[in-house]
Protein backbone atom coordinates (compact mmCIF):
# COMPACT_ATOMS: atom_id res chain seq x y z
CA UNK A 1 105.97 117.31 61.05
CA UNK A 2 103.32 117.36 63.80
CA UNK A 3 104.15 115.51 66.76
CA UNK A 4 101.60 113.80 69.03
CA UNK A 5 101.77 116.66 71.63
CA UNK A 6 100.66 119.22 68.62
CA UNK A 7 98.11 116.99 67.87
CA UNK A 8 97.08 116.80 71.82
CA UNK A 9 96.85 120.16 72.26
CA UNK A 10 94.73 120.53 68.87
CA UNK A 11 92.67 117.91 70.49
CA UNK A 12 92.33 120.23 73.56
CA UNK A 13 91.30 123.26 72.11
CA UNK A 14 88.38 121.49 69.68
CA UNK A 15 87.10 120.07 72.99
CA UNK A 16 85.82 123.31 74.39
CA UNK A 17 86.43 121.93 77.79
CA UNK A 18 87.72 124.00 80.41
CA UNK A 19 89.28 121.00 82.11
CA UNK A 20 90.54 117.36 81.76
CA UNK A 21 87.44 115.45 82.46
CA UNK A 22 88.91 112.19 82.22
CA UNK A 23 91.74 112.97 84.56
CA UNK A 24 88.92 114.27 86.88
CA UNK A 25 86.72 110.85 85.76
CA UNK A 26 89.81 108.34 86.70
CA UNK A 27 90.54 109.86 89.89
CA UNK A 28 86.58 109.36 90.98
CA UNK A 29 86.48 106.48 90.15
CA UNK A 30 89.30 105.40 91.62
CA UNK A 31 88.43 106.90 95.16
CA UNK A 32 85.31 105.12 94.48
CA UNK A 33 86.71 101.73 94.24
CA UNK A 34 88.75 102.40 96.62
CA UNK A 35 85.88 102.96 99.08
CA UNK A 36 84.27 99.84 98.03
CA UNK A 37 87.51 97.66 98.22
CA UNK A 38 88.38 99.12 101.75
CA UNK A 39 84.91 98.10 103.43
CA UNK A 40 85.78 94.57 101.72
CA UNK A 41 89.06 94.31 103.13
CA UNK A 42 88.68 95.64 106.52
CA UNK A 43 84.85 94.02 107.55
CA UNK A 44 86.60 91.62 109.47
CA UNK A 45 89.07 93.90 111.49
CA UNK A 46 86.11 96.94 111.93
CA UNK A 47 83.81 93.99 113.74
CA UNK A 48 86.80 93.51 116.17
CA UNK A 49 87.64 97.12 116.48
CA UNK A 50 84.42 99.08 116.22
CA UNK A 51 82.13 97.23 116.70
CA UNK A 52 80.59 97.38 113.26
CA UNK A 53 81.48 96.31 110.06
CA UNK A 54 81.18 100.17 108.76
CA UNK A 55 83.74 101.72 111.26
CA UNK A 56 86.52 101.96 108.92
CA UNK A 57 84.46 102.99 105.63
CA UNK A 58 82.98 105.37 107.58
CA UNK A 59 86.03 107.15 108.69
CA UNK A 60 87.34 106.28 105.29
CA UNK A 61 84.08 108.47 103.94
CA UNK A 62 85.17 111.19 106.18
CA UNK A 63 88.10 111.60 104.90
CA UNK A 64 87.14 111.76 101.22
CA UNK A 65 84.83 113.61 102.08
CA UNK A 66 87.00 116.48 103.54
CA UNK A 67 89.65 115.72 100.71
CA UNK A 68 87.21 116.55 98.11
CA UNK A 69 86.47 119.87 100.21
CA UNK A 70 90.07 120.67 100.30
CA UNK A 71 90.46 119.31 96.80
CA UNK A 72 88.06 121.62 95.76
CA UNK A 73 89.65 125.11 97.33
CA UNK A 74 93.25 123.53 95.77
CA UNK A 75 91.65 123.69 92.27
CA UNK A 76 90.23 127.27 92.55
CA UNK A 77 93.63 128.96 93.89
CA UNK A 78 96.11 130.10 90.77
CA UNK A 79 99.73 128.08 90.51
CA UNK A 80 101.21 131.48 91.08
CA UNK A 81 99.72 131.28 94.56
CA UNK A 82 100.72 128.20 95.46
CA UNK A 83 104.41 129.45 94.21
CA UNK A 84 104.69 132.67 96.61
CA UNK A 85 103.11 130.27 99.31
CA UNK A 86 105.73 127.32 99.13
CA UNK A 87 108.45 129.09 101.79
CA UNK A 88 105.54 129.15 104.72
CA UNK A 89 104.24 125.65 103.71
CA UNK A 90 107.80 124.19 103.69
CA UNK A 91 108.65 125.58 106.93
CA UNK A 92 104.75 124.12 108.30
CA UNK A 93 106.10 120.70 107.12
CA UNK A 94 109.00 121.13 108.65
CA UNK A 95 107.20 121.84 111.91
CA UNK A 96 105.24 118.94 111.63
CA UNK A 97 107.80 116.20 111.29
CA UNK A 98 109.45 117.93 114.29
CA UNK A 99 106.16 117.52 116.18
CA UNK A 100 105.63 113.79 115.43
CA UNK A 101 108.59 112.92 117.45
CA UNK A 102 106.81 113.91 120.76
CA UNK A 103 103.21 112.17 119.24
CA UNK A 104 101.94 108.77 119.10
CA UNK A 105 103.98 105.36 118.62
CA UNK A 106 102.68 102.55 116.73
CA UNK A 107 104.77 99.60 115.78
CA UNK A 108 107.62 100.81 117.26
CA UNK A 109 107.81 104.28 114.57
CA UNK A 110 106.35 107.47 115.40
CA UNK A 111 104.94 108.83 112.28
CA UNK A 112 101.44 110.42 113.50
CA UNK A 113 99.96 113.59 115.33
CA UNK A 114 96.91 112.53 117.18
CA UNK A 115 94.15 115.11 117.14
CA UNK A 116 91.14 113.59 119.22
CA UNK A 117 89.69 110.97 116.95
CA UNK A 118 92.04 111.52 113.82
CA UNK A 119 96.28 110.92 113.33
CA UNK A 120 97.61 113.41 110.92
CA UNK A 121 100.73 111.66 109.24
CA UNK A 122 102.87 114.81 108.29
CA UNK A 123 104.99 112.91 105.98
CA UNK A 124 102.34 112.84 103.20
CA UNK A 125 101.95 116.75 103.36
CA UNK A 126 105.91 116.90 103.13
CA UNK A 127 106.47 114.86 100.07
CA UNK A 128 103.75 117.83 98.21
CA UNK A 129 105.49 120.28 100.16
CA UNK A 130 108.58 119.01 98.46
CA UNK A 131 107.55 119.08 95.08
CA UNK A 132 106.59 122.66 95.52
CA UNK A 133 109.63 123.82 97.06
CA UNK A 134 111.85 121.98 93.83
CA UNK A 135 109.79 123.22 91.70
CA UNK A 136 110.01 126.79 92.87
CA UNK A 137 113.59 126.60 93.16
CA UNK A 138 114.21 125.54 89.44
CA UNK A 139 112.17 128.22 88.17
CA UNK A 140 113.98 131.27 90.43
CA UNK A 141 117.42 129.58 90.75
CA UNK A 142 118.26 127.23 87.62
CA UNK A 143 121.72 128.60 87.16
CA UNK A 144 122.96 126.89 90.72
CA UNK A 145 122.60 123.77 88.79
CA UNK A 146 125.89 124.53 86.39
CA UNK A 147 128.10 125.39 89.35
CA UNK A 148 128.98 121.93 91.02
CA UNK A 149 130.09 124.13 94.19
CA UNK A 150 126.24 125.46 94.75
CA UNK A 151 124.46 122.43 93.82
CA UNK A 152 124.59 121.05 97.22
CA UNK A 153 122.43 123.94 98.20
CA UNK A 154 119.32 122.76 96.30
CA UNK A 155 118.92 119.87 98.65
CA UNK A 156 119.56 121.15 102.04
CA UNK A 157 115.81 121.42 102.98
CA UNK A 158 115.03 118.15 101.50
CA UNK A 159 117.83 116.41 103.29
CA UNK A 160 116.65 118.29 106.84
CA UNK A 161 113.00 116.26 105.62
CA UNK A 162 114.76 113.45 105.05
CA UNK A 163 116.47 113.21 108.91
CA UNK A 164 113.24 113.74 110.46
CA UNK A 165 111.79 110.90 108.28
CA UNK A 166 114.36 108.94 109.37
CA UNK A 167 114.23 109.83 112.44
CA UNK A 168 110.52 108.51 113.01
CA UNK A 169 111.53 106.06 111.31
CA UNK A 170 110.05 105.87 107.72
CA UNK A 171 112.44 104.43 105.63
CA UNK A 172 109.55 103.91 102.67
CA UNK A 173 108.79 107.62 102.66
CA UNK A 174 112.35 109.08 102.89
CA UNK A 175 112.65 106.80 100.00
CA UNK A 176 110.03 108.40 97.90
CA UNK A 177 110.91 112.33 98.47
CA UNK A 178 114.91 110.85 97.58
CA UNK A 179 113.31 109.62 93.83
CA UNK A 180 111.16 112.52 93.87
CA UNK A 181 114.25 114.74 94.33
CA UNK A 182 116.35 112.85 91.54
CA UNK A 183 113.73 113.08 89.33
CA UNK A 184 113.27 117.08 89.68
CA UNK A 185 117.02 117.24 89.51
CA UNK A 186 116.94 115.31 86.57
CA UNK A 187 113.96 116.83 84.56
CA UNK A 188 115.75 120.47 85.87
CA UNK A 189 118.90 120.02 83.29
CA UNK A 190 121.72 119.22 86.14
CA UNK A 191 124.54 117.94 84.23
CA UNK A 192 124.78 114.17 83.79
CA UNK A 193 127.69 113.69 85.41
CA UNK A 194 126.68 115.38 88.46
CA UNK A 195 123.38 113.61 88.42
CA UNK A 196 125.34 110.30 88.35
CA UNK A 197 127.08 111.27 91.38
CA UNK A 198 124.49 112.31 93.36
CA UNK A 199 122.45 109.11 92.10
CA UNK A 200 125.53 106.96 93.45
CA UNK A 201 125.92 108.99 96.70
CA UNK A 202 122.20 108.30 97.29
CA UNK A 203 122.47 104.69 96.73
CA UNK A 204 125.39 104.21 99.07
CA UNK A 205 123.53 105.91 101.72
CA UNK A 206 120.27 104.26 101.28
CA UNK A 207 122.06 101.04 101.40
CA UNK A 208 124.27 102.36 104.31
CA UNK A 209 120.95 102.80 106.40
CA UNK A 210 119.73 99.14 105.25
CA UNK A 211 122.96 98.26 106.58
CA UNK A 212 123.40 99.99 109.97
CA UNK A 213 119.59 98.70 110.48
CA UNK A 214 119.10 94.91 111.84
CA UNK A 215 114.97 94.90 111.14
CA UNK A 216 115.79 97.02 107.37
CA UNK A 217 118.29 94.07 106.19
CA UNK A 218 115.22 91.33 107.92
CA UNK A 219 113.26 92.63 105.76
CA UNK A 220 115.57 92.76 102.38
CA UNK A 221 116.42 89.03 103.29
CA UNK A 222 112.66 87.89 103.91
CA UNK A 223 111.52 89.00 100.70
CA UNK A 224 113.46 87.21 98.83
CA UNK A 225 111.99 83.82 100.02
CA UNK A 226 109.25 84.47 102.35
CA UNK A 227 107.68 80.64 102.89
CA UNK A 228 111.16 80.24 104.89
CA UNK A 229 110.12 82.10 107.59
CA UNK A 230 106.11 82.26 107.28
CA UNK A 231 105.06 82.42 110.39
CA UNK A 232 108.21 85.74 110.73
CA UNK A 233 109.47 88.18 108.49
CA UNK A 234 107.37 86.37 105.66
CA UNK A 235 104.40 86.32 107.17
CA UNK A 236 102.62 89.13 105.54
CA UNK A 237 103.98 89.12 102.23
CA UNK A 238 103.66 85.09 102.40
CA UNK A 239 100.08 85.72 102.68
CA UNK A 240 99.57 88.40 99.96
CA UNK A 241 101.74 85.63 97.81
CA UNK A 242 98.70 83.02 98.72
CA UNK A 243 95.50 85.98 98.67
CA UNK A 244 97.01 86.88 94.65
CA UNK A 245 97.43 83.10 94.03
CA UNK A 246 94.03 82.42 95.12
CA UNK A 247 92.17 85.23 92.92
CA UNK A 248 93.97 83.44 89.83
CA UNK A 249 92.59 85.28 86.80
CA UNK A 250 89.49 86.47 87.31
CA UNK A 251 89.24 86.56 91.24
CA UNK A 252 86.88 84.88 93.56
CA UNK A 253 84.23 87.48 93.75
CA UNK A 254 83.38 91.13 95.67
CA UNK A 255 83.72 89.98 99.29
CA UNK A 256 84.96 86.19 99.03
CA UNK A 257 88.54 87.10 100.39
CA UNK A 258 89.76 84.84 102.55
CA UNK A 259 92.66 86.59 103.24
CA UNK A 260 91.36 89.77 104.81
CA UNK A 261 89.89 87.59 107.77
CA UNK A 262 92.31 87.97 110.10
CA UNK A 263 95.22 86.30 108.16
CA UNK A 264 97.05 88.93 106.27
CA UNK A 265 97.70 91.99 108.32
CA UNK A 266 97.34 95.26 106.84
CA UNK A 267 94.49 93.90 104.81
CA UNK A 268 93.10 97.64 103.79
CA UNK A 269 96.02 99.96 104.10
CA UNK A 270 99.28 98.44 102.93
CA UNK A 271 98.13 95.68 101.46
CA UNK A 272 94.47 96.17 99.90
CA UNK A 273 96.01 95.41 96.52
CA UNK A 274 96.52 91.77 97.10
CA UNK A 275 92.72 91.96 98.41
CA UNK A 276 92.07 93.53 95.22
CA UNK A 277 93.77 90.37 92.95
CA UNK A 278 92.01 87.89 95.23
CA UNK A 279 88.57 89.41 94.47
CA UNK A 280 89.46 90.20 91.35
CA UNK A 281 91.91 88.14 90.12
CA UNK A 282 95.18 89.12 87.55
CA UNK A 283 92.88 91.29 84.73
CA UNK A 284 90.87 93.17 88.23
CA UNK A 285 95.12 94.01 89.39
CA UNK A 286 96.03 94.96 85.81
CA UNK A 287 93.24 97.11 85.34
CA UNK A 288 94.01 99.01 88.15
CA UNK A 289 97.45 99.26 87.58
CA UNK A 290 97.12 100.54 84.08
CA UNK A 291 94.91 102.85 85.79
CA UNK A 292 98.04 104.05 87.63
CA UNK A 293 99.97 104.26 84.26
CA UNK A 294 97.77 106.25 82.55
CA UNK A 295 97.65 108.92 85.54
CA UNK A 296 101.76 109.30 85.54
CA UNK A 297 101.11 109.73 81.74
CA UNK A 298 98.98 112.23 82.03
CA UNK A 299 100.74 114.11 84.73
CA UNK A 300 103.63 114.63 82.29
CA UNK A 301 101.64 115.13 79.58
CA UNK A 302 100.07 118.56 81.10
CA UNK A 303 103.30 119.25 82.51
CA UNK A 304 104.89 119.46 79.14
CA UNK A 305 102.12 121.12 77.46
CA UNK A 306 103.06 123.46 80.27
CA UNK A 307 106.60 123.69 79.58
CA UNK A 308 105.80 124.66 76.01
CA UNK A 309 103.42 127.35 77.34
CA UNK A 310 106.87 128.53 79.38
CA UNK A 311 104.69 127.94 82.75
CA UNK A 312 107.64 126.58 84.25
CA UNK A 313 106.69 125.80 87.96
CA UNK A 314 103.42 124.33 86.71
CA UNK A 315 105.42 121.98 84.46
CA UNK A 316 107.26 120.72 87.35
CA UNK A 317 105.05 120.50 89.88
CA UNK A 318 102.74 118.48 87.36
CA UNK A 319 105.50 116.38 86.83
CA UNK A 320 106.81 116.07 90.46
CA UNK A 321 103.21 114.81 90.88
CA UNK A 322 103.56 112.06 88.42
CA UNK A 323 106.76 111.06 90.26
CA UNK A 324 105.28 110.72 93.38
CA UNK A 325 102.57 108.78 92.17
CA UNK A 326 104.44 106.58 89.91
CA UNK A 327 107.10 105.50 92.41
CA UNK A 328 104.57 104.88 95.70
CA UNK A 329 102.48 102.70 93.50
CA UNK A 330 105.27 101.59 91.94
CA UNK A 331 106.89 100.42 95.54
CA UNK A 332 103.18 99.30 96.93
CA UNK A 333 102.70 97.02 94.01
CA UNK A 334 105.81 95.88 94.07
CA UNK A 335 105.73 94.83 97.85
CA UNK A 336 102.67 92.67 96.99
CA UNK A 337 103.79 90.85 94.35
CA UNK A 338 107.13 89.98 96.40
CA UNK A 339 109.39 92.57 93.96
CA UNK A 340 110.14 94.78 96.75
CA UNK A 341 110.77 94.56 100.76
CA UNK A 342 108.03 95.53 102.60
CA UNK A 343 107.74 99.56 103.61
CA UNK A 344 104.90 100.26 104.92
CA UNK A 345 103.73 102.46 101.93
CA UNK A 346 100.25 103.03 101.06
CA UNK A 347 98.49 102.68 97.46
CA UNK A 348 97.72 106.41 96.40
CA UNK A 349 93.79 106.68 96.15
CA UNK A 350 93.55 103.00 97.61
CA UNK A 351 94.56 102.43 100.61
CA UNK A 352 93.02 103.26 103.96
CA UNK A 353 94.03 106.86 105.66
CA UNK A 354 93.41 110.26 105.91
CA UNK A 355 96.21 112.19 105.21
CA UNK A 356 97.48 110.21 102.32
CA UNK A 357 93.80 110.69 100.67
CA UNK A 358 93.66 114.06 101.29
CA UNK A 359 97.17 115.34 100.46
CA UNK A 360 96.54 113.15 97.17
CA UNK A 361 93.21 114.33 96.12
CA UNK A 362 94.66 118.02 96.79
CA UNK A 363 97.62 116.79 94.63
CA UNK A 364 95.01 115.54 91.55
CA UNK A 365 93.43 118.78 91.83
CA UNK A 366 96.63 121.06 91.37
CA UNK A 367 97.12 118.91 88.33
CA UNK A 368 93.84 119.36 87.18
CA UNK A 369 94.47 123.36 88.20
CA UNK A 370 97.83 123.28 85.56
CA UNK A 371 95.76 121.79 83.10
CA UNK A 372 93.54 124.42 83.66
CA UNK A 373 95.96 127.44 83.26
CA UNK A 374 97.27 125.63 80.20
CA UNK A 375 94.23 125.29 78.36
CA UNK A 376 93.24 128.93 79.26
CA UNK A 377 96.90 130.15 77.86
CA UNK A 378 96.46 127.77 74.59
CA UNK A 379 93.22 129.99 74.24
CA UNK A 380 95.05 133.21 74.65
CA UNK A 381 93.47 133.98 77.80
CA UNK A 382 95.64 135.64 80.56
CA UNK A 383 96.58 132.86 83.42
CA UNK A 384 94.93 134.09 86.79
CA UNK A 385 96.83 135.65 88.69
């Protein structure tokens, strides 16, 4: 019987390509948009702070700009590399949630590292740094999983991450690497039993920091029924309510946002999607979030086909990849659309900032770098070593 990866990986190898363009195609486009929709949303707010209406595309162009640099170099260094180099890049991330502490303190959270004109936010280079370290782990050290006594182990770097995430505070992002971690654990064969534990452990103590947290609980009550308290805790996600409302089904045209003028806060970082479904309307948000599904589709796709090709740390890096992207969209989209409390999470590829575009366009082009080492193995070429 020939399944529908067999017939994907035929599919592959009558190509002739070297790499996935359409992965490569989606993500362009996407940054693309993404540039567009961010001078649309933020006009209003670069006129009041820059003084022109370009200020934040152009820093927005900057940073693609050096994320398709780095993007670049990330695509041309072999998987193996990246695997010797995760101890060093761990310990960097390490150091730079440590540093952020002493750095820069907006809205009450200190989550950046001002250098001169630019705020590195070392969370986003964590959650890749993360993904590496799991997925070098479960390739060297898969038998810890079957002792319950040594599983604890695994997560003591992640759970150092997670305490300085806390400690900034950045309750969305500790959130993420926790799923991201569950996931890998998962996809890594730990016993289901085990797995259920840890899930409930988590739970409790993600619920224990709601809890212990008077602004955290605020914000799980407020979402529930923002237009109680809309000039409050409702405010912004009362507004992205009215902005998605207002685009109906087909939006009300490429720059026509009321919103984004000075009413909903956030307008091109947190909340550009509900910019998006204003311009845009329902099918304009759909589009873009099928956009989303079909990247976490095709991030475990080519970590499969690498599984099958027994390229184990590319398989799960290519699938700790999809994770990430799956559940920060996931969490964004849902905070829009009044699912989820409010996090302060940005849209991967959307939203306005520089570290979460770069670390994500260096992310796209490790995938892209898997695929590549698959399709050269499938070929019976030697992977680069």
């Amino acid at each position: 019987m020939i399944t529908e990866s067999k017939l994907l990986d035929r599919k592959i190898l009558r190509s002739g390509h070297t790499y996935d363009q359409n992965l490569l195609w989606v993500v362009t486009l996407m940054t693309a948009f993404s540039l567009m929709m961010i001078y649309s949303a933020s006009i209003a707010y670069a006129t009041h702070d820059g003084g022109s209406p370009f200020y934040y595309l152009e820093r927005q162009m900057a940073f693609v700009a050096v994320g398709g640099v780095a993007a670049l170099a990330v695509s041309r260094i072999p998987m193996i590399r990246w695997k010797k180099w995760t101890p060093p890049i761990l310990i960097a991330s390490f150091v730079l949630l440590a540093a952020v502490l002493f750095g820069r303190e907006i809205n009450g959270a200190k989550r950046w590292i001002a250098l001169g004109p630019v705020n590195i936010q070392p969370s986003e280079i964590f959650k890749l740094a993360a993904i590496l370290y799991l997925s070098s782990f479960f390739t060297r050290r898969a038998e810890i999983l079957k002792d319950l006594k040594k599983v604890w182990f695994v997560g003591l770097p992640i759970a150092l991450g997670l305490a300085l995430l806390l400690n900034e505070p950045d309750f969305g992002s500790t959130v993420v690497v926790t799923v991201i971690f569950l996931g890998l654990l998962y996809l890594a064969g730990l016993p289901m039993r085990w797995f259920s534990m840890i899930i409930t452990l988590c739970m409790v103590a993600l619920a224990g920091l709601i809890l212990v947290a008077p602004y955290r609980m605020a914000r799980m009550t407020a979402f529930l029924d923002p237009f109680k308290d809309p000039t409050g805790k409702g405010y912004q996600l009362s507004h992205a309510l009215m902005a998605i409302a207002r685009g109906e089904w087909f939006g009300v045209g490429l720059g026509s946002s009321l919103e984004k003028r000075f009413y909903l806060p956030e307008a091109h970082t947190d909340f550009i999607l509900a910019v998006i479904a204003e311009e845009f309307g329902f099918f304009g948000m759909l589009a873009l979030i099928l956009c989303y599904a079909w990247l976490v589709w095709r991030a475990f796709s080519i970590g499969k086909q690498a599984r099958d090709l027994e390229l184990f740390f590319s398989a799960f890096v290519a699938k700790g990849i999809g994770i990430w992207l799956g559940i920060q969209s996931f969490f964004n989209i849902g905070v829009n659309i009044g699912l989820l409390p409010t996090k302060g999470l940005t849209l991967p590829l959307m939203s306005y900032g520089g570290s979460a575009v770069i670390v994500m366009l260096c992310s796209m082009a490790m995938l892209l770098r898997v695929d590549y080492e698959n399709r050269r193995k499938m070929r019976g070429y030697p992977v680069e070593g």
